[in-house]
Protein backbone atom coordinates (compact mmCIF):
# COMPACT_ATOMS: atom_id res chain seq x y z
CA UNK A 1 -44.41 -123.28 105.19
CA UNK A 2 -45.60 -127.10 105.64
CA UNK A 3 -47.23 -127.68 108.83
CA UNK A 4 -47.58 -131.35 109.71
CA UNK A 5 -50.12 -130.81 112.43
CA UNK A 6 -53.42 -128.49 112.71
CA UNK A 7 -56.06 -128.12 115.71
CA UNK A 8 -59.26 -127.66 113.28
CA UNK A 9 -62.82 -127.63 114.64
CA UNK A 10 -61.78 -129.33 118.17
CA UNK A 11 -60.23 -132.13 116.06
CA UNK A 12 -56.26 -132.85 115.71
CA UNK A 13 -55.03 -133.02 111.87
CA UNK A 14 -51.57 -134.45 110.82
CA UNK A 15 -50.14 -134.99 107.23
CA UNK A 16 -49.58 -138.72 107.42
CA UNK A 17 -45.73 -138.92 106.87
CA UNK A 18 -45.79 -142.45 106.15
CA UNK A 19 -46.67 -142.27 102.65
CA UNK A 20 -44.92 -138.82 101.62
CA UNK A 21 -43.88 -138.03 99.00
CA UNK A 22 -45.91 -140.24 97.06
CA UNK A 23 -49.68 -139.01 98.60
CA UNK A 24 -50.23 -136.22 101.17
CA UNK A 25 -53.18 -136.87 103.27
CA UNK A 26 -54.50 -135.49 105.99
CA UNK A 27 -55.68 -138.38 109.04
CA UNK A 28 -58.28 -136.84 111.27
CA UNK A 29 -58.02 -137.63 115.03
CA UNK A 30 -61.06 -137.01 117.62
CA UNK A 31 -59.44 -138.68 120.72
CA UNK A 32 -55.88 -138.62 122.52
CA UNK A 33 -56.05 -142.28 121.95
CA UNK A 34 -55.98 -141.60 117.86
CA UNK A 35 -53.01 -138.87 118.48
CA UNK A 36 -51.15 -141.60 120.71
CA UNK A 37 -51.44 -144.46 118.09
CA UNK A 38 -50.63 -141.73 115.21
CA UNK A 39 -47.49 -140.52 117.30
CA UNK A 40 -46.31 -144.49 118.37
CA UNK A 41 -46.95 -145.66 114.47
CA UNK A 42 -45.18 -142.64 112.71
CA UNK A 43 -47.74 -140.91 111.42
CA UNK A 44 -46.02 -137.39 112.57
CA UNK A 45 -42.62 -138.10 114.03
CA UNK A 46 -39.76 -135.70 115.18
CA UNK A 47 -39.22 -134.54 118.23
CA UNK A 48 -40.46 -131.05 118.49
CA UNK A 49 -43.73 -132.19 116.35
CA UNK A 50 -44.23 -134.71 118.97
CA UNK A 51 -44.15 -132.70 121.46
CA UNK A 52 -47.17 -130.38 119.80
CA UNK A 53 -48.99 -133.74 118.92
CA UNK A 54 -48.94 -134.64 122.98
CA UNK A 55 -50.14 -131.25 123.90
CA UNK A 56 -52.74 -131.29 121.52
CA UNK A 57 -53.43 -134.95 122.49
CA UNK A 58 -54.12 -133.75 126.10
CA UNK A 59 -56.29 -131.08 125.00
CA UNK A 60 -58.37 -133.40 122.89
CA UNK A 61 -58.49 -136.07 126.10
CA UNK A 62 -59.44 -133.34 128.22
CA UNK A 63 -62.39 -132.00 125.70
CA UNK A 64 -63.83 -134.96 125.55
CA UNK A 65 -64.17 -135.17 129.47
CA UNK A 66 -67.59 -135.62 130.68
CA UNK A 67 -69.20 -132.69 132.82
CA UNK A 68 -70.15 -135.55 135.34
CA UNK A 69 -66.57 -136.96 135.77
CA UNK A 70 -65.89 -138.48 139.14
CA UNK A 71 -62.21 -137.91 138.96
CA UNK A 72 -60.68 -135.69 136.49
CA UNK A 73 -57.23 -135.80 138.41
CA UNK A 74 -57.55 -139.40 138.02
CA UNK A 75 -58.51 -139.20 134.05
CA UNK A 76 -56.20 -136.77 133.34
CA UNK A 77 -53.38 -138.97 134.34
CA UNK A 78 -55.02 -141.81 132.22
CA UNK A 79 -54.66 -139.42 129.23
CA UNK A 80 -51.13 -138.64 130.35
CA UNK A 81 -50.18 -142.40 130.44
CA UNK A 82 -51.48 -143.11 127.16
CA UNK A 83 -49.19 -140.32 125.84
CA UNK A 84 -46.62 -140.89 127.26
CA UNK A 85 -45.91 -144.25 126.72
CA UNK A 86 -45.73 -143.62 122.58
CA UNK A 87 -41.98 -142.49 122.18
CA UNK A 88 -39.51 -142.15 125.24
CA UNK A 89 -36.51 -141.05 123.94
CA UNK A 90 -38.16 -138.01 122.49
CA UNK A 91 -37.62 -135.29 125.46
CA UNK A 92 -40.08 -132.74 124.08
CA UNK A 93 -42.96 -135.09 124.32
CA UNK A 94 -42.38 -134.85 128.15
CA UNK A 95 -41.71 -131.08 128.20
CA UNK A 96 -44.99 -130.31 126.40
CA UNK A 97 -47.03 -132.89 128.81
CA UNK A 98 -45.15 -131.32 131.76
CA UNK A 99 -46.75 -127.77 130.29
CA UNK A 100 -49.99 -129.35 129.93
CA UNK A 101 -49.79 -130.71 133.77
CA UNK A 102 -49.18 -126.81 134.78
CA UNK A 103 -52.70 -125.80 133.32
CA UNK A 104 -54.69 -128.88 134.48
CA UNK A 105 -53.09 -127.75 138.21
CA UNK A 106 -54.26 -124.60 137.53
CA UNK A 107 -57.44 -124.48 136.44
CA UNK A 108 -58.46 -128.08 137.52
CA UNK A 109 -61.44 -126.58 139.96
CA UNK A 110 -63.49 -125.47 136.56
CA UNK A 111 -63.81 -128.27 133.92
CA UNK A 112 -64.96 -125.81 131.38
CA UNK A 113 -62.35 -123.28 131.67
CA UNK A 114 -60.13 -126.12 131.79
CA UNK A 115 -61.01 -127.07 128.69
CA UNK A 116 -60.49 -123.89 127.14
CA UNK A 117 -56.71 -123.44 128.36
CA UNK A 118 -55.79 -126.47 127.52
CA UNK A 119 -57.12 -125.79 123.33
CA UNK A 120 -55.21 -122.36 124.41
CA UNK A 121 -52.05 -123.91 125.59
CA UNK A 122 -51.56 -126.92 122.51
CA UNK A 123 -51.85 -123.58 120.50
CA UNK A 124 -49.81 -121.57 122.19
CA UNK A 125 -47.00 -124.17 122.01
CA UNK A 126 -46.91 -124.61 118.14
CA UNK A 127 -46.88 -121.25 117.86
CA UNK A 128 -44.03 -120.92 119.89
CA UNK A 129 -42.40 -124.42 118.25
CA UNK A 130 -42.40 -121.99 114.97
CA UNK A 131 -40.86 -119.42 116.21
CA UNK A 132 -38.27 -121.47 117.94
CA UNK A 133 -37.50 -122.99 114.74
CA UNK A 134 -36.90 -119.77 112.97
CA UNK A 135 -34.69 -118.17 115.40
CA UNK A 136 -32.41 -121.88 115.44
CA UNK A 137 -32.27 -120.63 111.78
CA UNK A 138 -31.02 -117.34 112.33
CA UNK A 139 -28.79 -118.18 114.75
CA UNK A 140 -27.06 -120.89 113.18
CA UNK A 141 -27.27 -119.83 109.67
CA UNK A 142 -23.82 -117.86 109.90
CA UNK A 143 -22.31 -121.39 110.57
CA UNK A 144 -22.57 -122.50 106.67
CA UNK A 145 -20.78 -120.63 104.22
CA UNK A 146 -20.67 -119.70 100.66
CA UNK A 147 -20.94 -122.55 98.57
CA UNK A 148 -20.77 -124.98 101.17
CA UNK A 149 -22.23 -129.01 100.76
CA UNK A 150 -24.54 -129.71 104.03
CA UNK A 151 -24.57 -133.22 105.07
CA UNK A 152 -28.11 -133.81 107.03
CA UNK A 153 -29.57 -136.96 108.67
CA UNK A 154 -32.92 -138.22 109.23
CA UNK A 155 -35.58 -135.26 108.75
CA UNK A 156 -35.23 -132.04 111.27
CA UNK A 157 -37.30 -129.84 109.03
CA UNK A 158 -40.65 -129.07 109.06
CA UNK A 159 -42.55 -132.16 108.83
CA UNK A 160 -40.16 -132.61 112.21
CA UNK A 161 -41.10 -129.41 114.04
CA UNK A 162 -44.20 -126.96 113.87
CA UNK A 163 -42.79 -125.81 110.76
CA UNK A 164 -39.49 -124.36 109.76
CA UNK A 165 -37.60 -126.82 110.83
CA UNK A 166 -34.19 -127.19 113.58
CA UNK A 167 -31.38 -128.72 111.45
CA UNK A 168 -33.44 -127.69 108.16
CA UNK A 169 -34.09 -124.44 109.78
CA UNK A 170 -30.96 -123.47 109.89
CA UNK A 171 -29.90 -124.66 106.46
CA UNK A 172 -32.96 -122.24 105.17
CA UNK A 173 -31.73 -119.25 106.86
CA UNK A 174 -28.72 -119.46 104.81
CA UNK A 175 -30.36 -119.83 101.77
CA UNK A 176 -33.33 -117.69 102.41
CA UNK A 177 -30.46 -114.85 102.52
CA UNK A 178 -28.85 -115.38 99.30
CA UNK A 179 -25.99 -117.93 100.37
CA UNK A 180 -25.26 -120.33 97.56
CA UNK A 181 -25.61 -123.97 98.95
CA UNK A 182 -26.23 -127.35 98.50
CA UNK A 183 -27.52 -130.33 100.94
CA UNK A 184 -26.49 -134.04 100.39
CA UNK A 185 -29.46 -136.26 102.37
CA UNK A 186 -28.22 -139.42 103.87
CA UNK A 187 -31.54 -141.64 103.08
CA UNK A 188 -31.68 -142.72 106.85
CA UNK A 189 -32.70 -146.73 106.94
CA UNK A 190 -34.61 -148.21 108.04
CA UNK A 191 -37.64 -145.84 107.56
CA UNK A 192 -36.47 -143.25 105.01
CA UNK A 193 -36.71 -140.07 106.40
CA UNK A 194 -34.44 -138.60 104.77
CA UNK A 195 -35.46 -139.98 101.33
CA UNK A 196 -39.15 -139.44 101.54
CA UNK A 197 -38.91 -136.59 104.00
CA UNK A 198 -36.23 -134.43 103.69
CA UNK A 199 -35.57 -134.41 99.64
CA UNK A 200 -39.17 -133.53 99.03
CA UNK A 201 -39.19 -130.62 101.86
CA UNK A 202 -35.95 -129.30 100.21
CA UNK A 203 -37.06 -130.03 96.78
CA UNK A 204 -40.12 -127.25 97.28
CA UNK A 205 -37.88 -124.74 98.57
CA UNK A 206 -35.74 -125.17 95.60
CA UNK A 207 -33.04 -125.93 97.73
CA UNK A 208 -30.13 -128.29 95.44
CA UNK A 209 -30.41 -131.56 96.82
CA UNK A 210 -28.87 -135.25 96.43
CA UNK A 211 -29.36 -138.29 97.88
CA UNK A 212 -27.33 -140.67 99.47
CA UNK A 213 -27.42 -143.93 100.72
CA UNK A 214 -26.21 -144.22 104.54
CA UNK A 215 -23.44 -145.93 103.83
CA UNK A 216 -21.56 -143.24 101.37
CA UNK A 217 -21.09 -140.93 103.56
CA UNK A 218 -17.77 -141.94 104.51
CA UNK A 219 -16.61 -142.03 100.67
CA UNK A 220 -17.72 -138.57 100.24
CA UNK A 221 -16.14 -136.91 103.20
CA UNK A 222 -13.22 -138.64 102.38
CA UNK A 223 -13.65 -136.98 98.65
CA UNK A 224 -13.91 -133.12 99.94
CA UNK A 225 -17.30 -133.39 98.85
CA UNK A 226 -18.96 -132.35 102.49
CA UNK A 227 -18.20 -129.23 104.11
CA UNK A 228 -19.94 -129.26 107.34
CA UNK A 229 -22.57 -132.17 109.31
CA UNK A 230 -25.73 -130.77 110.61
CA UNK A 231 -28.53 -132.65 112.83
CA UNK A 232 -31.51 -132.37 114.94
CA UNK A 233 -31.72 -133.91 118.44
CA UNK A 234 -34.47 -136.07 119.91
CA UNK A 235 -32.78 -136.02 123.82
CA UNK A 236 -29.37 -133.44 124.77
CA UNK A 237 -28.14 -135.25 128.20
CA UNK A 238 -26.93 -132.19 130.73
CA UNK A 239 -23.36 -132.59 129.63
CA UNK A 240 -24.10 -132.39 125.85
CA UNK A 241 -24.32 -135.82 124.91
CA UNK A 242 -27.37 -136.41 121.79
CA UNK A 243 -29.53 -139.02 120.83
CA UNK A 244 -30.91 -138.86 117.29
CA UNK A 245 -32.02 -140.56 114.79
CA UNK A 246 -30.04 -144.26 114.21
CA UNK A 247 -26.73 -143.69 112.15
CA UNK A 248 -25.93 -140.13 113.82
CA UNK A 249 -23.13 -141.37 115.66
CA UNK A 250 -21.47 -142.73 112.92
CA UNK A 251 -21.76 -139.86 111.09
CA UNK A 252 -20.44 -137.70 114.06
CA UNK A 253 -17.53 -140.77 113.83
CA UNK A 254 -16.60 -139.77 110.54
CA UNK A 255 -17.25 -136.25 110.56
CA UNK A 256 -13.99 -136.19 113.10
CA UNK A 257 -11.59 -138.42 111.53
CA UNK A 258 -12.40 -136.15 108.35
CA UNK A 259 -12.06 -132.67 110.55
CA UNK A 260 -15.61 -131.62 109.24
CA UNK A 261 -17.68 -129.45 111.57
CA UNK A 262 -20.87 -131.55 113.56
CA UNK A 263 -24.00 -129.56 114.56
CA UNK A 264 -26.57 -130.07 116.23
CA UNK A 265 -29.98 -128.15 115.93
CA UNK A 266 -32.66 -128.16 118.74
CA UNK A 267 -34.88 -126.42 120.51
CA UNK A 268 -34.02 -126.11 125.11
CA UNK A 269 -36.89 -128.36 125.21
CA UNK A 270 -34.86 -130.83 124.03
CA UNK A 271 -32.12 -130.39 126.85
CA UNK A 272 -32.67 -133.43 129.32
CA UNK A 273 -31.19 -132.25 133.07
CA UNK A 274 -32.17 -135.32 134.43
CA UNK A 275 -30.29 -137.38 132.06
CA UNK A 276 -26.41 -136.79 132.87
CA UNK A 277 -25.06 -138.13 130.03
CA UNK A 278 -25.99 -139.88 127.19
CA UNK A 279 -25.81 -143.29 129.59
CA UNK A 280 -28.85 -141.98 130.91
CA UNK A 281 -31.25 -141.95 128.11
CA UNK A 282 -33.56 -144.69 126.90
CA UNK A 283 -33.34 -145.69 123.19
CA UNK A 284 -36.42 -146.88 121.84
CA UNK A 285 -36.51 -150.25 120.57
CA UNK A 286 -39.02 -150.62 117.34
CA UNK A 287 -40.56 -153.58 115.74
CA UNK A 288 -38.25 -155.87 113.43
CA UNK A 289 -40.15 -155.56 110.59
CA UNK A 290 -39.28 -152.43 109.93
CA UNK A 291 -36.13 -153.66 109.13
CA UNK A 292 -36.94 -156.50 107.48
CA UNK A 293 -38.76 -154.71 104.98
CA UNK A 294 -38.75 -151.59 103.04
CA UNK A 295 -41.59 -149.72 101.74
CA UNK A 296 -43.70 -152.88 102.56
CA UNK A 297 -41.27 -155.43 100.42
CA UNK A 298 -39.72 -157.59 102.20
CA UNK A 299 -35.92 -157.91 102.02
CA UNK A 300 -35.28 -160.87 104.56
CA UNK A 301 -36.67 -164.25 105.40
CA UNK A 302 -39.19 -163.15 108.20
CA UNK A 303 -37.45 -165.21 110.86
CA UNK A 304 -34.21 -163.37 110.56
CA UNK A 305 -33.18 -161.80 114.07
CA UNK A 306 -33.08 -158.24 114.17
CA UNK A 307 -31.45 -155.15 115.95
CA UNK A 308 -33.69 -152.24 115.57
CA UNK A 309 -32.74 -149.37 117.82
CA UNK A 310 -34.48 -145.90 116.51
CA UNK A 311 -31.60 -143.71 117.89
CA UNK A 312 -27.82 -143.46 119.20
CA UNK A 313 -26.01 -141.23 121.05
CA UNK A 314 -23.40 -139.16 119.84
CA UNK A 315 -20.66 -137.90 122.57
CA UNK A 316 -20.31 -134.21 122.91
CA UNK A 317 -16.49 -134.60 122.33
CA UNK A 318 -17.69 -135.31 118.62
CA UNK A 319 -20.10 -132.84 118.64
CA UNK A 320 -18.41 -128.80 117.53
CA UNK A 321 -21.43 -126.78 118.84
CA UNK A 322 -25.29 -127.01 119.73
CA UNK A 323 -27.20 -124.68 117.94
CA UNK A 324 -30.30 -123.59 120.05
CA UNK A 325 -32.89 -120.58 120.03
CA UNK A 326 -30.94 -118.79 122.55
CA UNK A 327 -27.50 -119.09 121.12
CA UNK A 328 -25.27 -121.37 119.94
CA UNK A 329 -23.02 -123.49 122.44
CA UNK A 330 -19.59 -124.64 121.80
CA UNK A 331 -16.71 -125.40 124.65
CA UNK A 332 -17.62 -127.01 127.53
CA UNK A 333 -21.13 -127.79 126.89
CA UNK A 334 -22.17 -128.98 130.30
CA UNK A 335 -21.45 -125.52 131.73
CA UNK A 336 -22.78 -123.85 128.40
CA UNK A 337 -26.00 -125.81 128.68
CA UNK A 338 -26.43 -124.81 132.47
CA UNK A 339 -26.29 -120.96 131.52
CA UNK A 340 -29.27 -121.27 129.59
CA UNK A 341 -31.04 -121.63 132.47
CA UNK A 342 -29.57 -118.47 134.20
């Protein structure tokens, strides 16, 4: 199973998903500040993986405390800021700085134990991330049948997660038990996730694969040639509504008109109480030049105006069911969501 993040020697290790699947390298981070920049620049990117990159972020800030710190209340929320500030629409970043924020309250009074629970905790929540990911797989895996074509978006597998994989994750349990599939990859502009990302994870599993460009989709629901729409989540608002990855919505758009079934695949740290809907959630707003170019070529004059959000929100009316580690929600999602809690 790829893991795109490892806690080695008191050091943070991600595979640098910029420049898969052409090289895979390893980048070596000794200071939250490192894991923030590596997190804001795309070095590991999905929600859930984001969320293990902040815990282990606050770990490594916290390590490399002093034993003479004045303040480590006020430090701590230094390291915190720095964090937090990298990617706001992803809700798990929050949830895993929210669990780190539990042991510094804790254990606050002893800087050296402190230190230890907080390696303990970063741990703890990959380990948990993986096993998250694998029961989204079994409990969504009954949703694709025999012989079916999986549309997918973006990358949800395990360069997204701790490993495994949410939207992936389920499209693995189905094939790890003998189902007879095949995945069509929308290349997902403007930084290729699904191209570089996606093809390559799906490519070692021996998993059939094709890609597409963004804009076929359309053409190839309209063909018969997609059976069912599947997706991670980077935010789920209270009543269902789901940012993801740019191009989601439209996909969710066509999926309807085309009566093809929409999933989404995510963890309950993804679920967002405090966003209502999907009014509520911030969409991150990412340099033009991403846009203007494409694997470093440029494909625009430079002073060409630019709309660069890195997500959307897709309605829940569009949305057939929510496919989490505790079951899958369908119905009235706002009162589906809520039970989770119970």
């Amino acid at each position: 199973m790829i893991s795109p993040i490892k806690w080695k020697n008191n050091k943070v290790f991600m595979l640098d998903q910029r420049i898969l699947p052409f090289k895979e390298v390893e980048i070596e981070h000794s200071t939250h500040f490192e894991v923030a920049a590596s997190i804001r620049n795309m070095v590991i990117r999905g929600a859930p993986a984001i969320g293990v990159a902040a815990a282990m972020g606050v770990a490594l800030g916290v390590l490399n405390m002093g034993e003479n710190v004045r303040d480590p209340g006020y430090e701590f929320e230094k390291i915190l800021s720095e964090l937090e500030s990298t990617r706001p629409t992803a809700k798990n970043l929050f949830w895993a700085t929210g669990e780190m924020k539990k042991i510094f309250k804790k254990h606050s009074g002893n800087l050296s134990v402190l230190k230890e629970r907080m390696i303990e905790r970063a741990l703890e929540i990959k380990r948990e991330d993986e096993k998250i990911n694998m029961k989204i797989g079994e409990n969504g895996e009954g949703l694709i049948g025999e012989g079916d074509t999986v549309l997918t978006h973006c990358n949800a597998g395990s360069l997204a997660t701790a490993g495994y994989g949410t939207a992936l994750g389920v499209i693995r349990g189905a094939f790890f038990k003998g189902r007879k599939l095949s995945v069509i990859a929308c290349e997902t502009r403007p930084y290729l996730q699904g191209a570089r990302l996606t093809t390559w994870e799906l490519q070692k599993d021996n998993i059939p694969v094709k890609l597409i460009t963004d804009s076929m989709a359309g053409y190839l629901m309209s063909a018969g040639n997609i059976d069912i729409v599947i997706t991670g989540a980077d935010r789920i608002a209270a009543n269902g509504d789901t940012a993801n990855k740019i191009g989601t919505y439209s996909l969710a758009v066509l999926a309807r008109h085309h009566n093809i079934p929409f999933y989404i695949a995510a963890p309950v740290s993804t679920i967002d109480f405090e966003s209502g809907s999907g009014k509520d959630i911030v969409i991150e707003e990412r340099d033009k030049n991403e846009v203007l170019t494409c694997m470093g070529k440029k494909t625009a004059l430079p002073e060409t105006e630019v709309y660069n959000p890195a997500f959307d929100i897709t309605p829940q009316d569009l949305i057939t069911a929510i496919i989490t580690e505790r079951k899958v929600i369908s119905g009235n999602f706002r009162s589906g969501i809520s039970a989770l809690f119970e």
